[in-house]
Structure formats: structure tokens, C-alpha cells
N, C-alpha and C. Protein backbone atom coordinates (compact mmCIF):
# COMPACT_ATOMS: atom_id res chain seq x y z
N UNK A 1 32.42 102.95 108.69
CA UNK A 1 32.79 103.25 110.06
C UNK A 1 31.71 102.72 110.98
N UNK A 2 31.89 102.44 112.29
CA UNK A 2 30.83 102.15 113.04
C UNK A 2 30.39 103.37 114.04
N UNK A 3 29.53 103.01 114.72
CA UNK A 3 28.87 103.92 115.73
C UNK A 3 30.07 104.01 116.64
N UNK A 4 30.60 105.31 117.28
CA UNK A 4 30.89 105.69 118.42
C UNK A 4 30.73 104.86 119.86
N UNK A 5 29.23 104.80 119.72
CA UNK A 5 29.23 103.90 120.88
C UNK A 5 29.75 102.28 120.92
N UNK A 6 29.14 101.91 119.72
CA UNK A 6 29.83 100.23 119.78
C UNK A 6 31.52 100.30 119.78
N UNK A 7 32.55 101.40 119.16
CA UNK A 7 33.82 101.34 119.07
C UNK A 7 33.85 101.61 120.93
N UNK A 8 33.23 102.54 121.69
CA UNK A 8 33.45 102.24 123.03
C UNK A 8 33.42 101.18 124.23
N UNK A 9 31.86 100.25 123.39
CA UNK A 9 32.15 99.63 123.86
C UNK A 9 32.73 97.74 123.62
N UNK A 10 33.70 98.32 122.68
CA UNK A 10 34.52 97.24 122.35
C UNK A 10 35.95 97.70 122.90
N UNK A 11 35.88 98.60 122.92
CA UNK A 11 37.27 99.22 123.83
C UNK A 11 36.87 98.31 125.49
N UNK A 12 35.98 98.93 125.96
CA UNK A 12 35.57 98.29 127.55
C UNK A 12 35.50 96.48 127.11
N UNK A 13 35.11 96.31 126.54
CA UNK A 13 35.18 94.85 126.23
C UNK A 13 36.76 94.11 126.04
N UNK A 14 37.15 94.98 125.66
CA UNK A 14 38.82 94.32 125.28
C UNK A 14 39.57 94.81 126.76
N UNK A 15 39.57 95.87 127.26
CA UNK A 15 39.73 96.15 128.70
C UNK A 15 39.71 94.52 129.82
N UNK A 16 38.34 94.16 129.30
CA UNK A 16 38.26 93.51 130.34
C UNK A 16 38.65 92.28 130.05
N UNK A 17 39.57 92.22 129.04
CA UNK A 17 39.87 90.83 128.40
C UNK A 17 39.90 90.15 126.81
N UNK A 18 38.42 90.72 126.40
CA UNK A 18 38.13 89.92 125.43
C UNK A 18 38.81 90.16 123.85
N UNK A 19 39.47 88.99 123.35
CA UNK A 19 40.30 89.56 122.28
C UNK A 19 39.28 89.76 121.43
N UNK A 20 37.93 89.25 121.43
CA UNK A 20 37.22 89.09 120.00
C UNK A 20 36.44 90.44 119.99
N UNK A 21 36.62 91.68 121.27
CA UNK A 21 36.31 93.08 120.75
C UNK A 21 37.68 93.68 120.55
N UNK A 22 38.96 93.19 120.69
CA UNK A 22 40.35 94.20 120.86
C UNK A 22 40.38 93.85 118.67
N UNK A 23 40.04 92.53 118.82
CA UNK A 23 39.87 91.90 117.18
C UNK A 23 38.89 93.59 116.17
N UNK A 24 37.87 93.41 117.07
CA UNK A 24 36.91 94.18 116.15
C UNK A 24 37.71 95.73 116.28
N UNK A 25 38.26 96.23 116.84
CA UNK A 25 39.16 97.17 117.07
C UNK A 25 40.11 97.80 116.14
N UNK A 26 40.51 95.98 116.09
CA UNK A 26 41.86 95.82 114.99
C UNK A 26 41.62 96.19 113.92
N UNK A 27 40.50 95.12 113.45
CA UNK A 27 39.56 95.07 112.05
C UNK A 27 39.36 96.71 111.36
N UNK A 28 38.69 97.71 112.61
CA UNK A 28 38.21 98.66 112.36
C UNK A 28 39.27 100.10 111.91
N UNK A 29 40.56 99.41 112.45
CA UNK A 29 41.24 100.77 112.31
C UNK A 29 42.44 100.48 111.41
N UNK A 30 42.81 99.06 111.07
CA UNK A 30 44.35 98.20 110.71
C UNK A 30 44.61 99.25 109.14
N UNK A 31 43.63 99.09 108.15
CA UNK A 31 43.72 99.61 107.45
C UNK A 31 44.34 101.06 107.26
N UNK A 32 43.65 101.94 108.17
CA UNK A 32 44.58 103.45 108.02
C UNK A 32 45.68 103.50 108.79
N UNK A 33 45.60 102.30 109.73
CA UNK A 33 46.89 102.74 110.35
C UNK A 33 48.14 102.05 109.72
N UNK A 34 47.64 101.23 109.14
CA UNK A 34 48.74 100.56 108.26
C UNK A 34 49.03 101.80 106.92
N UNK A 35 48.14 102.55 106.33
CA UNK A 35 48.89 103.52 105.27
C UNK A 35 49.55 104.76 105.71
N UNK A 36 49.43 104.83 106.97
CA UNK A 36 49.44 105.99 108.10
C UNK A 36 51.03 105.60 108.30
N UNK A 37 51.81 104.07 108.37
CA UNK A 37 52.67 104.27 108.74
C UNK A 37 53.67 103.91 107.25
N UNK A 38 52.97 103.46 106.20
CA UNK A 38 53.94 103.03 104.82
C UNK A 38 54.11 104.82 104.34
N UNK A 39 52.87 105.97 104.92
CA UNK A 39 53.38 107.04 104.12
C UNK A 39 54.27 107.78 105.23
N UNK A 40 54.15 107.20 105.92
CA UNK A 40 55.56 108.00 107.28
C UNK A 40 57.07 107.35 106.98
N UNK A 41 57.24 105.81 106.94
CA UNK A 41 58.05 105.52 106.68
C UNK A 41 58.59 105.44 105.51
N UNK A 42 57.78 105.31 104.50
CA UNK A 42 58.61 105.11 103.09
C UNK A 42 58.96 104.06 102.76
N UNK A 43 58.33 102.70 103.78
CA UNK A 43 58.91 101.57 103.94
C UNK A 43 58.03 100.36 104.02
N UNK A 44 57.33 99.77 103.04
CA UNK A 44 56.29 98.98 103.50
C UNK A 44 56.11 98.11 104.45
N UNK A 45 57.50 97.17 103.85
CA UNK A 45 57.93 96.20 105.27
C UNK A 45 57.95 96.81 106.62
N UNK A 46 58.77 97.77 106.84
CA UNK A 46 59.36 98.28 107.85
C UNK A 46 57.46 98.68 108.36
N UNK A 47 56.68 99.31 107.52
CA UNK A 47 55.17 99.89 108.25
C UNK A 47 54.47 98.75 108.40
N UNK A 48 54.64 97.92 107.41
CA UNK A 48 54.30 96.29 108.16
C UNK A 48 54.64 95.69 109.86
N UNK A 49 55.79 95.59 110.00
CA UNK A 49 56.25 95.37 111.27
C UNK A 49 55.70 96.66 112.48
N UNK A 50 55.87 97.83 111.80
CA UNK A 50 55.70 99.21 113.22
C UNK A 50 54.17 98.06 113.70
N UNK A 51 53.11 98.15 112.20
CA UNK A 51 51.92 98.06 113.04
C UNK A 51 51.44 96.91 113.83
N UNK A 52 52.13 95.91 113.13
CA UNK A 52 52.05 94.52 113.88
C UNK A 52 52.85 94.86 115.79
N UNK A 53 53.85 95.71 115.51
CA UNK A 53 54.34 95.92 116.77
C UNK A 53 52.96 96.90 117.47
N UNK A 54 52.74 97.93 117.06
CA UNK A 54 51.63 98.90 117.52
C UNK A 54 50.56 98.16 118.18
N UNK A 55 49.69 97.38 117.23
CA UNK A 55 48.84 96.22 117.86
C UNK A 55 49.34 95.44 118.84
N UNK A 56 50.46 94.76 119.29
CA UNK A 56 50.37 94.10 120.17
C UNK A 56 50.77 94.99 121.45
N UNK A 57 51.61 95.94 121.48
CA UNK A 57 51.30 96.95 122.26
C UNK A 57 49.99 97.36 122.88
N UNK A 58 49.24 97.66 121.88
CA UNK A 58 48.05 97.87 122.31
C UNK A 58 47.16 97.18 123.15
N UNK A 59 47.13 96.08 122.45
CA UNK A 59 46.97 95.17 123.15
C UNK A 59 47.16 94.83 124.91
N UNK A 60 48.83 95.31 124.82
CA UNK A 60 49.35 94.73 126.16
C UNK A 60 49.05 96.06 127.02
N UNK A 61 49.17 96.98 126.34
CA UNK A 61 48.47 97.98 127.71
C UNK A 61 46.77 98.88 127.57
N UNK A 62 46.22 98.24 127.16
CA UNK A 62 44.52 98.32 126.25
C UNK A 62 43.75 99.07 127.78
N UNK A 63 44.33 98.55 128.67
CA UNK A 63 43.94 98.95 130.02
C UNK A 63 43.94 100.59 130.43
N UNK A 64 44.52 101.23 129.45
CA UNK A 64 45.01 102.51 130.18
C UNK A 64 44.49 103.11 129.09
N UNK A 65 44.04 102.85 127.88
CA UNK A 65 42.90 103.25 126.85
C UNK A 65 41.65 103.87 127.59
N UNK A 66 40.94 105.00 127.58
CA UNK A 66 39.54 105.51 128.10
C UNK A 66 38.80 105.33 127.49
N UNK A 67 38.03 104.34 127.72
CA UNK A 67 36.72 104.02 126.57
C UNK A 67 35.73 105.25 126.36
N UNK A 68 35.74 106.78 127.08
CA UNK A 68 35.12 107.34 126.83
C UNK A 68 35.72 108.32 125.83
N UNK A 69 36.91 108.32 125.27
CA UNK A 69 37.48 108.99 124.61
C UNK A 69 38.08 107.97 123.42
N UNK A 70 38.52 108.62 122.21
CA UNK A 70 38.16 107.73 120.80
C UNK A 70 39.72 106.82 120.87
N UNK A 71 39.39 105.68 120.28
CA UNK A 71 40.65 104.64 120.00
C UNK A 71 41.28 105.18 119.50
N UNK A 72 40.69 105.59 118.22
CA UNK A 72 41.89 106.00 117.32
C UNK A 72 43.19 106.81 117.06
N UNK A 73 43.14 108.16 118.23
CA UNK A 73 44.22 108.80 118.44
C UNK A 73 45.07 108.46 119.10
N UNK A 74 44.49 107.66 120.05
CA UNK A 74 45.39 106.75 121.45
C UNK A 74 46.34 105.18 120.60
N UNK A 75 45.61 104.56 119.45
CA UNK A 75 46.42 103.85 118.40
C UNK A 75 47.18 104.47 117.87
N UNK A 76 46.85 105.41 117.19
CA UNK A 76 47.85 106.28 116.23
C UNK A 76 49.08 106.84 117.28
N UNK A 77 49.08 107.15 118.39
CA UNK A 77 49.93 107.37 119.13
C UNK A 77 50.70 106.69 119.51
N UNK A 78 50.14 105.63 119.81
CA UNK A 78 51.21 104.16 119.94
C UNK A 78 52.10 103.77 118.44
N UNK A 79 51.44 103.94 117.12
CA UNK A 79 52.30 103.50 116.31
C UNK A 79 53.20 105.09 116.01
N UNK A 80 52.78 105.88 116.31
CA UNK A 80 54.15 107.44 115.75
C UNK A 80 54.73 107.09 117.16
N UNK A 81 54.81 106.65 118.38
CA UNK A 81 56.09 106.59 119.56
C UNK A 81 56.93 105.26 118.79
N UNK A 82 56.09 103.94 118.40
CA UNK A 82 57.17 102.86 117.51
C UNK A 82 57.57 103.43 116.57
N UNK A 83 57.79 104.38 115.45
CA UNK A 83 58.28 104.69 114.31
C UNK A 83 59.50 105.60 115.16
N UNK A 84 58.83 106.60 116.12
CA UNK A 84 60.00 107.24 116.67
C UNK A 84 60.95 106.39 117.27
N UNK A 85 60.45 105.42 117.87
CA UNK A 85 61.76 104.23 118.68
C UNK A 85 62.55 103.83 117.34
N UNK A 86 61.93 103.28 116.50
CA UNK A 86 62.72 102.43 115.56
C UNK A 86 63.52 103.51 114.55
N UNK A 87 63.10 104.81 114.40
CA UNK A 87 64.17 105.65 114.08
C UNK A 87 65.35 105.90 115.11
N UNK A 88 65.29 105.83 116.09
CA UNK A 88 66.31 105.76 117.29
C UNK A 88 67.46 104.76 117.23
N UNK A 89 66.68 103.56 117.12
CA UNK A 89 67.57 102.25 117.27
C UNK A 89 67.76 101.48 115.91
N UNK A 90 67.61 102.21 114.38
CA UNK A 90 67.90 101.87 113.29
C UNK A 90 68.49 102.51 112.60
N UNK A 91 69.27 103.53 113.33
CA UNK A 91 70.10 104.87 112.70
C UNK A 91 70.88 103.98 111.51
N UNK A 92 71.44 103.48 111.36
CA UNK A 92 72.34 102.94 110.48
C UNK A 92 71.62 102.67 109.56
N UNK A 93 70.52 101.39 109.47
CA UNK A 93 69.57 101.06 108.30
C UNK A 93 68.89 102.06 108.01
N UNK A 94 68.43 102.71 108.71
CA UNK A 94 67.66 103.97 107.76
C UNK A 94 68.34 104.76 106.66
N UNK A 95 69.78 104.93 106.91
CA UNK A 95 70.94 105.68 106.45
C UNK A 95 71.18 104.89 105.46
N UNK A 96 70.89 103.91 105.48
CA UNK A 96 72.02 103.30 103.90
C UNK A 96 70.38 102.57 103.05
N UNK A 97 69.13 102.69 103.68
CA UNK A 97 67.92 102.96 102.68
C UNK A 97 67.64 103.97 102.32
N UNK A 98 68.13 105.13 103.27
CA UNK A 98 68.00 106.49 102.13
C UNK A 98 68.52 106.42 100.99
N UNK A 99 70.37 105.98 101.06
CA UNK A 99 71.08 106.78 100.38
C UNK A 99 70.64 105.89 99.13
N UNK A 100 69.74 104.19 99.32
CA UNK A 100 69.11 103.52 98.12
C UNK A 100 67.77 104.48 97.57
N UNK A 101 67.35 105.14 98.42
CA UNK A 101 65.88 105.52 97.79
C UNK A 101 66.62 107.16 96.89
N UNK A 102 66.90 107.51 98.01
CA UNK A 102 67.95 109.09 97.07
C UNK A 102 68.47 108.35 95.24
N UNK A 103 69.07 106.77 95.42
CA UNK A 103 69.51 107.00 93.86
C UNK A 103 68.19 106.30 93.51
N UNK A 104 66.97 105.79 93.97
CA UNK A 104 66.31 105.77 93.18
C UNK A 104 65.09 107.24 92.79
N UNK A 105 65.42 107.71 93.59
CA UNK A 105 64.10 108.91 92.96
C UNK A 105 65.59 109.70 92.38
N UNK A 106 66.52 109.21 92.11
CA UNK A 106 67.22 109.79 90.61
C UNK A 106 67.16 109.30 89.83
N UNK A 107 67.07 108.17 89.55
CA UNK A 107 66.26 107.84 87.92
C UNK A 107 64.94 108.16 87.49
N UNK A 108 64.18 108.69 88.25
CA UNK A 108 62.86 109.07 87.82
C UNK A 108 62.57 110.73 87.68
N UNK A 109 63.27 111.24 88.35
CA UNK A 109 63.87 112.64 88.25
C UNK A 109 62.35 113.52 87.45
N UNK A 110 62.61 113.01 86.07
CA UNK A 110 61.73 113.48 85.16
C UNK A 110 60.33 112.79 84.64
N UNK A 111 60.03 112.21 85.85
CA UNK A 111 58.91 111.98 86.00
C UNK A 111 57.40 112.85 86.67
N UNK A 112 56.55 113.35 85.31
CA UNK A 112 56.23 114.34 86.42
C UNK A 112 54.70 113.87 87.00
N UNK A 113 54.31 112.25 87.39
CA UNK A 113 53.56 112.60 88.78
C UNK A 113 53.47 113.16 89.49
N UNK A 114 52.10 113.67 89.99
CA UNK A 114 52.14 114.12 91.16
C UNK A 114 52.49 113.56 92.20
N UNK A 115 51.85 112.34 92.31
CA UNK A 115 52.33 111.47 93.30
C UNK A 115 53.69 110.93 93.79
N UNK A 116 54.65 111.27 92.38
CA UNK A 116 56.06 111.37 93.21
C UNK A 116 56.71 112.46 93.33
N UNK A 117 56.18 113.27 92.96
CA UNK A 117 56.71 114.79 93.54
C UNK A 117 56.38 115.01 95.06
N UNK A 118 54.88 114.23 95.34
CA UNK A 118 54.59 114.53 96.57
C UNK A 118 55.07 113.62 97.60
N UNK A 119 55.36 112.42 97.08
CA UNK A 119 56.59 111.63 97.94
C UNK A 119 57.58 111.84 98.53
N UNK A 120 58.42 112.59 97.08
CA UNK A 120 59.65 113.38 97.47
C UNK A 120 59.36 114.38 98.77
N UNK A 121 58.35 115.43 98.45
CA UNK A 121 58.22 116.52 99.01
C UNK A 121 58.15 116.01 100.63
N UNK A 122 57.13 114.61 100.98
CA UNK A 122 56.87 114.40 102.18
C UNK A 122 58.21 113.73 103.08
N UNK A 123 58.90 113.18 101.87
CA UNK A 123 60.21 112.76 102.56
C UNK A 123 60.98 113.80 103.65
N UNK A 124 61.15 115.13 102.98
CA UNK A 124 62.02 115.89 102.91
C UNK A 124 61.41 117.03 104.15
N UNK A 125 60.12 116.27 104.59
CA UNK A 125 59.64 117.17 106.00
C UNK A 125 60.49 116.67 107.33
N UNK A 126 60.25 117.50 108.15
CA UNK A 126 60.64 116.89 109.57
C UNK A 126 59.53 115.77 110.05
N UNK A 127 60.16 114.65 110.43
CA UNK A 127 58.66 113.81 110.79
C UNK A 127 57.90 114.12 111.20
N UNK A 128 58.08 114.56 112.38
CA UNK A 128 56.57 115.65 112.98
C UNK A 128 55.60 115.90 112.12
N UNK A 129 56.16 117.21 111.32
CA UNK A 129 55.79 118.08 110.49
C UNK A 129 55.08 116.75 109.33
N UNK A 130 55.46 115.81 109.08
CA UNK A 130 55.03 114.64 108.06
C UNK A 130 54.09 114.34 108.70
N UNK A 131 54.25 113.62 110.07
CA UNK A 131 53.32 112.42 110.67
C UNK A 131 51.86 113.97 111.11
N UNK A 132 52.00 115.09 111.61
CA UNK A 132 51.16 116.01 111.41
C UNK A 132 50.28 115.81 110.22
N UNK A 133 50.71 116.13 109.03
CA UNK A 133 50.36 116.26 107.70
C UNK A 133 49.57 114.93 107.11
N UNK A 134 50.26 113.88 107.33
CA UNK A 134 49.57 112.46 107.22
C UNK A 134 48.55 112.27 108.17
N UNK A 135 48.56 112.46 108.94
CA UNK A 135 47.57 112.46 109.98
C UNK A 135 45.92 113.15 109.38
N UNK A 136 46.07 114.45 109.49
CA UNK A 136 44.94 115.52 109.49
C UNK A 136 44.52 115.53 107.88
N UNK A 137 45.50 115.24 107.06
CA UNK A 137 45.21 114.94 105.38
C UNK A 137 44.82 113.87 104.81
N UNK A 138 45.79 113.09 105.30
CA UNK A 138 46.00 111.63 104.86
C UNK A 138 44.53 110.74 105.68
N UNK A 139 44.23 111.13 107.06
CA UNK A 139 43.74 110.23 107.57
C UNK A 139 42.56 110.67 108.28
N UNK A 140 42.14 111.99 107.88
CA UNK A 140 41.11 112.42 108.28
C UNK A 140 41.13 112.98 109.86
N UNK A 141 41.88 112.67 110.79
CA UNK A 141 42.34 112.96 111.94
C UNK A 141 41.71 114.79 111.93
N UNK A 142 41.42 115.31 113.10
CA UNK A 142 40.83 116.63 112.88
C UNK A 142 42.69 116.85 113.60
N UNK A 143 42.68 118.41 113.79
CA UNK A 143 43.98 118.93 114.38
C UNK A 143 43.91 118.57 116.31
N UNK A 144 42.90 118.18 116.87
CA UNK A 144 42.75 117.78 118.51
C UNK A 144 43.23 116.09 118.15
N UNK A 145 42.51 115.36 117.34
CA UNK A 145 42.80 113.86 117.44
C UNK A 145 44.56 113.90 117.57
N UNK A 146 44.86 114.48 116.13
CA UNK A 146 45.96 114.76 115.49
C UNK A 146 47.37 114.80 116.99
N UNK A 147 46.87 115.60 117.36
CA UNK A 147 47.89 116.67 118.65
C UNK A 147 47.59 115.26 119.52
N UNK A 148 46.46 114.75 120.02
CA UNK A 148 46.48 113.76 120.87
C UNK A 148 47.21 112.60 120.46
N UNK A 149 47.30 112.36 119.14
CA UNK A 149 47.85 111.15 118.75
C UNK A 149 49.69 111.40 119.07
N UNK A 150 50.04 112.47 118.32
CA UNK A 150 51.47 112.42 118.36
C UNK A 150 51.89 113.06 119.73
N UNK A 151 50.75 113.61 120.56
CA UNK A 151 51.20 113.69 121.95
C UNK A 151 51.72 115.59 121.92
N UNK A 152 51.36 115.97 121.40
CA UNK A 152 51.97 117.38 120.86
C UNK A 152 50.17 118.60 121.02
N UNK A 153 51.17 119.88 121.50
CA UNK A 153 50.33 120.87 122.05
C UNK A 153 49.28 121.10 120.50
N UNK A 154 47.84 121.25 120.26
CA UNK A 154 47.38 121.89 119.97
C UNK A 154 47.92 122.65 118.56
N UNK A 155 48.35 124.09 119.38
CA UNK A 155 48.86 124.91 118.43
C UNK A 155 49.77 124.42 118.08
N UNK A 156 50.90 123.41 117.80
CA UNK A 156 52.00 122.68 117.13
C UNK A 156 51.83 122.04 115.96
N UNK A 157 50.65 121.79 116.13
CA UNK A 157 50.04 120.19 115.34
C UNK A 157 49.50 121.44 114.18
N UNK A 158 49.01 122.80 114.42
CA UNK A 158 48.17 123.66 113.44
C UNK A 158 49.19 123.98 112.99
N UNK A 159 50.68 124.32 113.53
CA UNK A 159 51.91 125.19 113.06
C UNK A 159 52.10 124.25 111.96
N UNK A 160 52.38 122.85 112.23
CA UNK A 160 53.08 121.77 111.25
C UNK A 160 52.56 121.63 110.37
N UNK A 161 51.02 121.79 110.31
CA UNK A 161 50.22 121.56 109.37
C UNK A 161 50.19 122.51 108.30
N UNK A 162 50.53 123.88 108.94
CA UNK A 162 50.44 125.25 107.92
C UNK A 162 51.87 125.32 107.73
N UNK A 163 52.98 125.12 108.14
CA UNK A 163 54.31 125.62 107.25
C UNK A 163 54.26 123.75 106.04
N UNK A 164 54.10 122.88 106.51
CA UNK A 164 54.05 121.85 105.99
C UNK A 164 53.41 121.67 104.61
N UNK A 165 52.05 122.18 104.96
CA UNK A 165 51.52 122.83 103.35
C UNK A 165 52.01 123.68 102.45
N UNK A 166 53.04 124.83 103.28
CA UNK A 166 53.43 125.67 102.63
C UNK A 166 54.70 125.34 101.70
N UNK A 167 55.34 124.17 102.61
CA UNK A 167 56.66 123.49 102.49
C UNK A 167 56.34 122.83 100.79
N UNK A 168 55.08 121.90 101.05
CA UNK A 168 54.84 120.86 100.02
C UNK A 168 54.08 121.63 98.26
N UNK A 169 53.99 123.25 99.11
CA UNK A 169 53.63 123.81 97.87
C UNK A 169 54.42 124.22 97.03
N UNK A 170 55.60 124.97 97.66
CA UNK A 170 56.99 125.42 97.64
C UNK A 170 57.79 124.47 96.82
N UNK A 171 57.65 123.01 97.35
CA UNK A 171 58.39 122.15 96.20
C UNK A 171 57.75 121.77 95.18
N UNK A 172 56.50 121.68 94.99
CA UNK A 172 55.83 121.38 93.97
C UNK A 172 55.78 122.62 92.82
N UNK A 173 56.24 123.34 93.28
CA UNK A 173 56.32 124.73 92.69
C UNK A 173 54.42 125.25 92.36
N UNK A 174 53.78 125.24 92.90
CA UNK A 174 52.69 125.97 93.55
C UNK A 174 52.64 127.11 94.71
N UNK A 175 52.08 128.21 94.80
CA UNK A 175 51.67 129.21 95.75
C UNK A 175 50.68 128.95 96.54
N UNK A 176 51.56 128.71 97.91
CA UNK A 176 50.21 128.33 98.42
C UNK A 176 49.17 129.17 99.05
């Protein structure tokens, strides 16, 4: 990770133009935000495209970013509003990749990873309640980044996080 201050002031640097700090930006965050959106979507391609879309977004309005406050929730916010758009305007394709992923986590059924139990389990949240959970688990996000990123009160982001755990214990057949 870098210093606080240099991520600020490569934020003010890209503000005022320069791609080769909006670059170091990119560099610094592409990685989680790219697993941030393959474990939201379920979709590599599809989290391929959100973030390539997210970045140039960013990009185009980098201006309204506060360099005194952190990139990273203000990115992450931009790519959970594209996942929410493209669930909006992909109702159909999403629907007929479920009903492919539904028969494929039926052939594996009796597979007992954890890791696809916990797939299943994250599928089967409300996104919120997911992109919450991925967030503050998955990505280190505290519960303030978290709430700032998806744009959501505070106490929402703690609610999602605690029935969400409770949710993912519940299917795993654990007490949580």
C-alpha cells in the first residue's frame, strides 16, 4: 500500500489533469476492485467490463473526488452504482446465466469445499447485503468506508454485515 498522503496527492494530480497520477491510482487499487466485482457478480467477464467501465468513469468525473478524503470508497462506489445499472439494463442475461450457473452448482452438489458452499451462500444474499459483506470481509473496507462506498447509512452497512454473517452461517450449517 502506499502512504495516504502520496494516494492524495495523486488524486489532486489527476484532478488537475494528469493521467500518469489517475494511472498510479489505477495501478494502486485495480486489483481489489477487480475481485470486489468477480465476487459480486459471479461473472468474470461481466467484472472485467463493470471495472474497465468504473475506471473510465472515474476518470471522467475525478473532479468531484476530495483529495482529502480516501479514493478508495469513492471508486468502490462508482463500480457497486455500474453493477447496480447493469443489473437494471441486463434483466434478461442475468436470468438465463443464472438459470446456467443454478444447473451448474447442481452437478457439484456434493462437493464439500468450502469455497463453494460459500459461493453458493454469497449468491443467495441480497446484493447489498453481498456487496456489504465483500466489501468489509473481502476487502478490508472498515463499516464507514464500506457505507460511503455503497452510499448507504452507517447503521445499514453494520445491519447487512450482521444478518449476512448470520445468513452465511445458517447455510453453511454453522452457529453463528
Amino acid at each position: 500500500m502506499t502512504e495516504p498522503d502520496s494516494e492524495a496527492a495523486w488524486v489532486r494530480g489527476a484532478r488537475a489533469g494528469s493521467p500518469e497520477d489517475f494511472g498510479r491510482l489505477v495501478r494502486l487499487h485495480q486489483q481489489a476492485l477487480r475481485a470486489f466485482l468477480r465476487r459480486l457478480c459471479g461473472n468474470h467477464a461481466e467484472a472485467e467490463d463493470l471495472a474497465q467501465d468504473t475506471f473510465v468513469r472515474a476518470w471522467a468525473i475525478i473532479g468531484r473526488c476530495d483529495p482529502v478524503r480516501s479514493f478508495r470508497p469513492w471508486l468502490f462506489g462508482i463500480a457497486w452504482r455500474k453493477f447496480r445499472e447493469s443489473r437494471r439494463s441486463w434483466l434478461r442475461l442475468l436470468k438465463r446465466e443464472q438459470a446456467y450457473a443454478d444447473m451448474q452448482n447442481g452437478t457439484t452438489e456434493g462437493d464439500p469445499g468450502l469455497a463453494l458452499g460459500l459461493a453458493a451462500a454469497l449468491k443467495d444474499l441480497p446484493s447489498e447485503q453481498r456487496a456489504a459483506l465483500l466489501l468489509c470481509l473481502g476487502c478490508d473496507f472498515s463499516h464507514g468506508e464500506a457505507a460511503e462506498a455503497l452510499s448507504l447509512p452507517l447503521g445499514t452497512v453494520k445491519s447487512h454485515i450482521t444478518r449476512g454473517r448470520a445468513k452465511l452461517a445458517a447455510f453453511l450449517g454453522e452457529t453463528p
